[in-house]
Protein backbone atom coordinates (compact mmCIF):
# COMPACT_ATOMS: atom_id res chain seq x y z
CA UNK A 1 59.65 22.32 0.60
CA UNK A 2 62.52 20.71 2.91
CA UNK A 3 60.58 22.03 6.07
CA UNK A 4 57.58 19.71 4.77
CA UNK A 5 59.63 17.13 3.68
CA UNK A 6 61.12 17.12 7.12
CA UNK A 7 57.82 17.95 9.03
CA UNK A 8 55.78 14.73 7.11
CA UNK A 9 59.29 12.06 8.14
CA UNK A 10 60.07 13.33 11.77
CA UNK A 11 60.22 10.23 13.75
CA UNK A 12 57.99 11.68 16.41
CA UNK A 13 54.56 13.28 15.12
CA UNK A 14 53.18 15.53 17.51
CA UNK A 15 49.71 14.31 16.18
CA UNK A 16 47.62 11.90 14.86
CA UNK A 17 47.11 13.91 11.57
CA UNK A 18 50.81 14.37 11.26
CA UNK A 19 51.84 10.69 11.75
CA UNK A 20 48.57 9.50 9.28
CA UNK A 21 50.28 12.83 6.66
CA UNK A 22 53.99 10.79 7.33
CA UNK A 23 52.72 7.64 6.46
CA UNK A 24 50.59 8.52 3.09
CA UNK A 25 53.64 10.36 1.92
CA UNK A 26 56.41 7.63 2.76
CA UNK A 27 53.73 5.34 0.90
CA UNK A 28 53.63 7.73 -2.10
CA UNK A 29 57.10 7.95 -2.32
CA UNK A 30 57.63 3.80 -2.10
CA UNK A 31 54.41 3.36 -4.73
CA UNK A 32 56.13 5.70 -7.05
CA UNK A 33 60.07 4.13 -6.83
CA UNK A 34 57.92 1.06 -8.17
CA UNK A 35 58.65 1.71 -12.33
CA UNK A 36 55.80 -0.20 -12.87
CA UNK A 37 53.38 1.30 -10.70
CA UNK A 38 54.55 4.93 -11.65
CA UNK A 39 54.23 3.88 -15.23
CA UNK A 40 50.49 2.59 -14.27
CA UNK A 41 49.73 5.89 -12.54
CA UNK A 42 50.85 7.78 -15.44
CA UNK A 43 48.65 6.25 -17.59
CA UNK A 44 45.89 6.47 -15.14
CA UNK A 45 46.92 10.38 -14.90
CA UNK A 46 46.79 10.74 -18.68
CA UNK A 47 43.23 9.02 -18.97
CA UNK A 48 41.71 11.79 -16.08
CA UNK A 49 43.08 14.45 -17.91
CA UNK A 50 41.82 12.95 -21.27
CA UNK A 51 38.49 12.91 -19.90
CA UNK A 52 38.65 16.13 -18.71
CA UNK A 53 39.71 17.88 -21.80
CA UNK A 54 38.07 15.88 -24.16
CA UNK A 55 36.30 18.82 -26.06
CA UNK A 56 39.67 20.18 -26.22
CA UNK A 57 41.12 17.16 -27.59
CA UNK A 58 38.42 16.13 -29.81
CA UNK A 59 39.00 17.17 -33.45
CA UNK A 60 35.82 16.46 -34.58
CA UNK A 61 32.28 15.83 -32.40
CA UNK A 62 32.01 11.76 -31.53
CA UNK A 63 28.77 11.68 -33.14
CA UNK A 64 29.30 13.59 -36.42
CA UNK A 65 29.01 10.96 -39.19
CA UNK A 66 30.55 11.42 -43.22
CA UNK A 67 29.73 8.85 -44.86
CA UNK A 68 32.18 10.12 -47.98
CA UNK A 69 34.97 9.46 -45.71
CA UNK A 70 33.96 5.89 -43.92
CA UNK A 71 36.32 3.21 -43.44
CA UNK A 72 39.05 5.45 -43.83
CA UNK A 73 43.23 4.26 -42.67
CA UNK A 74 44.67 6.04 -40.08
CA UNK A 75 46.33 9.31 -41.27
CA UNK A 76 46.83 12.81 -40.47
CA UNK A 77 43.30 14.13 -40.19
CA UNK A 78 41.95 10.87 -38.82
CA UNK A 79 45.26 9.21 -37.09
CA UNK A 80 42.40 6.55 -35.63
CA UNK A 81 41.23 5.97 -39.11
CA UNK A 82 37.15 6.57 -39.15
CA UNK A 83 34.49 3.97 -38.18
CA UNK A 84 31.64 2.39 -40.93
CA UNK A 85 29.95 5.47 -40.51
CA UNK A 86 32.44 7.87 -41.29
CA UNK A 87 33.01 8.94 -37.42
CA UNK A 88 36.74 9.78 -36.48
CA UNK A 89 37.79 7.28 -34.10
CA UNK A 90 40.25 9.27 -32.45
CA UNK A 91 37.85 11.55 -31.04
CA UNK A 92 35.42 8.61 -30.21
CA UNK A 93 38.02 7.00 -28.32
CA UNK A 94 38.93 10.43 -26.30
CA UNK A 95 35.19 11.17 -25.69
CA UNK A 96 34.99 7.69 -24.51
CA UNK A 97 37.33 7.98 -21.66
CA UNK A 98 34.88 9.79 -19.62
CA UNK A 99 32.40 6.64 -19.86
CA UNK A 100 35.37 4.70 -18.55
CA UNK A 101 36.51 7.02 -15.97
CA UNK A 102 32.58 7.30 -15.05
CA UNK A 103 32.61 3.64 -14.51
CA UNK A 104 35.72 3.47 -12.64
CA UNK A 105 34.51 6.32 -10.04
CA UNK A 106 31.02 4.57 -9.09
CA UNK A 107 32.20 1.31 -9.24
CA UNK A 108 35.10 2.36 -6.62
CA UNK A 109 32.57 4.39 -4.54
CA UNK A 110 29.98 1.99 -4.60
CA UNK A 111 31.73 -1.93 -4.50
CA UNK A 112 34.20 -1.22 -1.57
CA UNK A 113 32.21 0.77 0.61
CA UNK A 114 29.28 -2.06 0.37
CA UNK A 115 31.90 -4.93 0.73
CA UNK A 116 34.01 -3.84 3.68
CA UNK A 117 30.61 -2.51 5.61
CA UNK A 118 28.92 -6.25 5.25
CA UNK A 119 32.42 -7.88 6.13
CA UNK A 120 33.19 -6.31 9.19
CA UNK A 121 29.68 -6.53 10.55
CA UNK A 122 29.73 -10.17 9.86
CA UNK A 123 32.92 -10.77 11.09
CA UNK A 124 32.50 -8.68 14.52
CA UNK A 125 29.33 -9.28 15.43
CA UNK A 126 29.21 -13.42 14.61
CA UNK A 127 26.39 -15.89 15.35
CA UNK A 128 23.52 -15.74 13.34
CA UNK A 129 24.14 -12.54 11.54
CA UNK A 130 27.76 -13.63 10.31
CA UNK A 131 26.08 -16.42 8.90
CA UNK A 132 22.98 -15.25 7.14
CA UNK A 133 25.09 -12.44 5.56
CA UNK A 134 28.02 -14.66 4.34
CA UNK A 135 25.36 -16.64 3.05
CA UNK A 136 23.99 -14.07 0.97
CA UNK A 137 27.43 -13.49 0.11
CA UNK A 138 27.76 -17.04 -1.28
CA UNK A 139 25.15 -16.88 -2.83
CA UNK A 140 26.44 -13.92 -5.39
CA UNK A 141 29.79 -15.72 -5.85
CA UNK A 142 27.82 -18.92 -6.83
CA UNK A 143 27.64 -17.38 -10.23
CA UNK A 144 30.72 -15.88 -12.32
CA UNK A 145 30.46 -12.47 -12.56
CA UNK A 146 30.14 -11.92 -15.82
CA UNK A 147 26.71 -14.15 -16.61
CA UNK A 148 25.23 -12.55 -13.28
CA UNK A 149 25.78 -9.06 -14.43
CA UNK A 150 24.66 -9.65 -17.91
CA UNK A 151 21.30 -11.35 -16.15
CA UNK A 152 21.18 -7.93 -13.71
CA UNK A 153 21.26 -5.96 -17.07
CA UNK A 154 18.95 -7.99 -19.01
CA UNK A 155 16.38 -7.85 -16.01
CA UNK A 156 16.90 -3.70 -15.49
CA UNK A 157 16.97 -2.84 -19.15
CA UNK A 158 20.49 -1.80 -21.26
CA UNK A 159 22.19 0.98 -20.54
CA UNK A 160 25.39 2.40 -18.87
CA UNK A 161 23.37 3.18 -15.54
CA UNK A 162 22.65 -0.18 -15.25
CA UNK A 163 25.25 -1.77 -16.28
CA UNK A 164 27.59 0.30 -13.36
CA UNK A 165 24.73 -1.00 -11.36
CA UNK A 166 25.00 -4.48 -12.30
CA UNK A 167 28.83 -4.64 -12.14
CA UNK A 168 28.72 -2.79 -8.55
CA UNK A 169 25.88 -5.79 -7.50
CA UNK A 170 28.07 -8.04 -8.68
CA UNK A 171 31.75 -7.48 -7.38
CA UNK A 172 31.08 -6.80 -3.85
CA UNK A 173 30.97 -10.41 -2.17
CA UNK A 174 34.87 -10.80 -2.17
CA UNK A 175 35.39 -7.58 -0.22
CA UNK A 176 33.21 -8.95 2.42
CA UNK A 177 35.38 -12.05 2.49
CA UNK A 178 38.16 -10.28 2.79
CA UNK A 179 37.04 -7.72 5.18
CA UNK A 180 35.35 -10.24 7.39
CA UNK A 181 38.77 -12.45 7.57
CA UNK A 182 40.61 -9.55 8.86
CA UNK A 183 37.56 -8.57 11.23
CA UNK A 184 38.10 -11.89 12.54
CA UNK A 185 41.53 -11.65 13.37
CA UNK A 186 41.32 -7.99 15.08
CA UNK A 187 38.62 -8.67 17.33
CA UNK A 188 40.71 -10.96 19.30
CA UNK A 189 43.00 -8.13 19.93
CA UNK A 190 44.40 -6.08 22.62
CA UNK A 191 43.59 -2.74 21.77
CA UNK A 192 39.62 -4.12 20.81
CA UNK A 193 39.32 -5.05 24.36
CA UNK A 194 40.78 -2.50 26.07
CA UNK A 195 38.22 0.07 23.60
CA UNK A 196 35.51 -1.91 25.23
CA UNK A 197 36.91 -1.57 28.82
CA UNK A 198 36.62 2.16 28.50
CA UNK A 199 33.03 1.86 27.29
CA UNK A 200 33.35 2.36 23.38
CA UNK A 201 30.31 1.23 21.83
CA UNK A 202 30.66 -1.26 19.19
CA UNK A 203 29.55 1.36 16.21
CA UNK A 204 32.66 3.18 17.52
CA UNK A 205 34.91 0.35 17.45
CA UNK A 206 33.77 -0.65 14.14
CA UNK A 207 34.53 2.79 12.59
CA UNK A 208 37.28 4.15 14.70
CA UNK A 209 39.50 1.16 15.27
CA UNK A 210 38.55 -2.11 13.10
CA UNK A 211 37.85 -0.58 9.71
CA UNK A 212 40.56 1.79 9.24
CA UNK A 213 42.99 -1.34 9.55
CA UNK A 214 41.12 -3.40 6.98
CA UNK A 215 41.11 -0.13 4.49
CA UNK A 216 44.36 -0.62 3.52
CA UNK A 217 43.80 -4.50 2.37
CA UNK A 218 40.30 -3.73 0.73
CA UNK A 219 42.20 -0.43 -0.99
CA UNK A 220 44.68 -2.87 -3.05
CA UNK A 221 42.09 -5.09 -4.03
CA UNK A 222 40.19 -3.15 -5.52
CA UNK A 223 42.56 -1.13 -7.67
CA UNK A 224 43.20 -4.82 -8.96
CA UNK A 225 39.46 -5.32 -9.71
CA UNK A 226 39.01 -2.00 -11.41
CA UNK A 227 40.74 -3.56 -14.45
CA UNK A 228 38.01 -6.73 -14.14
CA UNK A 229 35.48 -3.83 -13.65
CA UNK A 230 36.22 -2.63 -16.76
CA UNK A 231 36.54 -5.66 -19.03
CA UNK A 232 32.96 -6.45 -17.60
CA UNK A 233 31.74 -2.99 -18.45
CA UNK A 234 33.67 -3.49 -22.12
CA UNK A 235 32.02 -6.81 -22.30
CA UNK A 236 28.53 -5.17 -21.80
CA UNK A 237 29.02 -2.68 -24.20
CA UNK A 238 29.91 -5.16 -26.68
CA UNK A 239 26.84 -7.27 -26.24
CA UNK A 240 24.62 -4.47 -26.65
CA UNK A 241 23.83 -4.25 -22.94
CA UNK A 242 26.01 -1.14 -21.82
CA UNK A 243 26.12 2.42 -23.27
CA UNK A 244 23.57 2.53 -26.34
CA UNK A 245 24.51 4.16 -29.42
CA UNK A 246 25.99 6.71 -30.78
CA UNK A 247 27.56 6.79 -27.00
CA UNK A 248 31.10 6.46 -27.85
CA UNK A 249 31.76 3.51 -25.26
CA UNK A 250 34.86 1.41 -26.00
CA UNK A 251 33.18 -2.09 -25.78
CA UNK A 252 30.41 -0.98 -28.47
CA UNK A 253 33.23 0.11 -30.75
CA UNK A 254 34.82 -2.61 -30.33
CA UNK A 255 32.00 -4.63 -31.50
CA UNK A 256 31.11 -2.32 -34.21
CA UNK A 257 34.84 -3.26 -35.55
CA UNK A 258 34.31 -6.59 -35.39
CA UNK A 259 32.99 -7.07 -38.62
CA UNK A 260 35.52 -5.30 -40.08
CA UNK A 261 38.45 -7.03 -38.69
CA UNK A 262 40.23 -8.72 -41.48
CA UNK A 263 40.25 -5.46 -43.79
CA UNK A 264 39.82 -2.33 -41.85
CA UNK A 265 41.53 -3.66 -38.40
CA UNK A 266 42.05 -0.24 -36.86
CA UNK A 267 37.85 0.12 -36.42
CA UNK A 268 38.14 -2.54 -33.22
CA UNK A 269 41.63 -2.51 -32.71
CA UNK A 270 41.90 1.15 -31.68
CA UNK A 271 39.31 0.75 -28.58
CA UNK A 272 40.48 -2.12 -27.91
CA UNK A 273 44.30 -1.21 -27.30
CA UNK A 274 42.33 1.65 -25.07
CA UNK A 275 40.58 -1.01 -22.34
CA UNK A 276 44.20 -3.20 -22.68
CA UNK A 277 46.16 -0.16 -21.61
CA UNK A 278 43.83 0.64 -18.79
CA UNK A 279 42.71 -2.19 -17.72
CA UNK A 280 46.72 -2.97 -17.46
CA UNK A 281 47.64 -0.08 -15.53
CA UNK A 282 45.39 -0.36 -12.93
CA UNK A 283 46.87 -3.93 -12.63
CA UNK A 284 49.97 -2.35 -12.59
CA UNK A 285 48.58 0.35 -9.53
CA UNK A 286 47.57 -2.75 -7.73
CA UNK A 287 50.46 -4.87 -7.78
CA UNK A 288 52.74 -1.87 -6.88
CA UNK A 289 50.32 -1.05 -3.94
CA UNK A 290 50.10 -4.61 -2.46
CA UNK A 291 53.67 -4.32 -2.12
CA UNK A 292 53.29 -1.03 -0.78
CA UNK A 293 50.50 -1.77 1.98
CA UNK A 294 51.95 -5.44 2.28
CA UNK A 295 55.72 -5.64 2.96
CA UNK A 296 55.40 -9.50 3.97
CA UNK A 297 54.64 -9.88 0.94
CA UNK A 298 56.93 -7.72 -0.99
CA UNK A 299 59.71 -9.91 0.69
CA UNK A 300 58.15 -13.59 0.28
C-alpha cells in the first residue's frame, strides 16, 4: 500500500497516466479532509448501495397494499408508518432510490456531455456559428427551468422517461456558457498555437487539449445541479407529470401525503426528508469539489 501511496505522489511521473493517477488521488484525498464533502459522499454512498440492495432491504413489496393497516404511525413493523393505502413507506422510500439514482445517472451522462460539446465548439470556432448556437442557448435560458420542463413533459406525455428527458433538455444551456467562457480564454494560448504549428487538426485540439481543461469546471457544476436536477424531477412527480403510479417515486409520495399533512405527517414528510438529504449532499459534493478543482477560490 506505501509503494502505491508513494508511486501515485512521486514528484516526477514517468508518464502521463501516472501524473493524471497522482493528481485524482491528491484530489481524493483533499475532497475527503473536507467534513462536509465526506459527509455528502457518504450519503451519496449509502443511497447507491440502497438502490442496489433494495430487495434486500425492502420488508415488504412497494406495491403491496392492506388496507386494514392504512394510515398507520411509524413503529416497529412499519418504522415509515404506511401510506392511505396501507403500503409501508419504508420500503417505498428504499425502492424509490433507484428512480432517483436513475435520474441522477442520465441526467449526468446526458446534460454535461451536451453542454460542454456546444460550448467549446462555439467558443473555438467563433463567427457565425458561436453566435447562432449561443443563441439557441439563450433561447432555453429565456424560460426558468422548471415551467420549460413541465411544458417538455406536457408536450411528450408523463412519465419518468420523459421527464429525465425534459430535465436533460432543459439544464444544458449553462454548461455551454460556461464551457464556451473557458474555450475563449484557452484559445488564445500558447500551447493551442503551438498544437496548430505541428499540424493538429482542430477536432484534435478540441478533444485532446481544450476540453480536458474545461472538464474539471463543468465537473463541479454539475454535481451542484444534480441537487436542482432532482427537486425538478421531485417537482414532476408531484404534479403528476413524472413516474406514474404505483411507481414508488419520492415527489408522487410526497404529493400523495399532502392531504394528509396535519394528521398523519409522516405520509409526505418521510419522502420528503429523502430528496432534502440528497439533494443536500450533492450540494455538499459540489461545494467541497469547487474548492477542490478551484484553489483561487478556496482562498478568496
Amino acid at each position: 500500500m506505501s509503494t502505491l501511496a508513494t508511486w501515485l505522489t512521486t514528484a516526477t511521473p514517468a508518464s502521463r497516466g501516472q501524473a493524471r493517477a497522482g493528481r485524482l488521488y491528491r484530489g481524493t484525498l483533499e475532497l475527503l479532509s473536507n467534513r462536509l464533502a465526506a459527509t455528502g459522499i457518504a450519503i451519496v454512498v449509502i443511497l447507491v448501495l440502497v438502490a442496489i440492495f433494495a430487495p434486500q432491504l425492502a420488508t415488504y413489496p412497494p406495491d403491496l397494499q392492506n388496507l386494514q393497516d392504512r394510515l398507520l404511525p411509524p413503529s416497529n413493523d412499519h418504522p415509515f408508518g404506511t401510506d392511505n393505502l396501507g403500503r409501508d413507506i419504508l420500503s417505498r422510500v428504499i425502492w424509490g432510490s433507484r428512480i432517483t439514482l436513475t435520474i441522477i445517472l442520465l441526467a449526468a451522462v446526458t446534460v454535461a456531455p451536451l453542454g460542454l460539446a456546444v460550448g467549446i465548439v462555439a467558443g473555438y470556432s467563433g463567427g457565425l456559428l458561436d453566435r447562432v448556437l449561443m443563441r439557441i442557448t439563450d433561447i432555453f435560458m429565456a424560460f426558468p427551468r422548471l415551467v420549460l420542463a413541465l411544458a417538455l413533459v406536457a408536450a411528450l406525455g408523463p412519465g419518468i422517461e420523459n421527464a429525465i428527458i425534459a430535465i436533460a433538455a432543459t439544464a444544458w444551456p449553462p454548461y455551454a456558457r460556461l464551457a464556451r467562457a473557458e474555450t475563449l480564454t484557452l484559445r488564445r494560448q500558447d500551447f493551442i498555437a503551438a498544437a496548430r504549428l505541428q499540424g493538429a487538426s482542430h477536432a484534435r485540439i478540441l478533444v485532446r487539449h481544450i476540453m480536458p481543461l474545461t472538464v474539471s469546471t463543468i465537473l463541479a457544476r454539475l454535481t451542484l445541479d444534480l441537487a436542482g436536477m432532482i427537486l425538478i424531477a421531485a417537482g414532476l412527480g408531484f404534479l403528476g407529470l413524472g413516474a406514474q403510479p404505483p411507481t414508488p417515486e419520492w415527489g408522487a409520495m410526497v404529493a400523495s401525503g399532502r392531504e394528509y399533512l396535519t394528521q398523519q405527517w409522516w405520509v409526505a414528510t418521510m419522502p420528503g426528508a429523502a430528496i432534502f438529504l440528497v439533494s443536500l449532499a450533492f450540494n455538499l459534493i459540489g461545494d467541497g469539489l469547487r474548492d477542490v478543482l478551484d484553489p483561487k477560490a478556496a482562498r478568496s
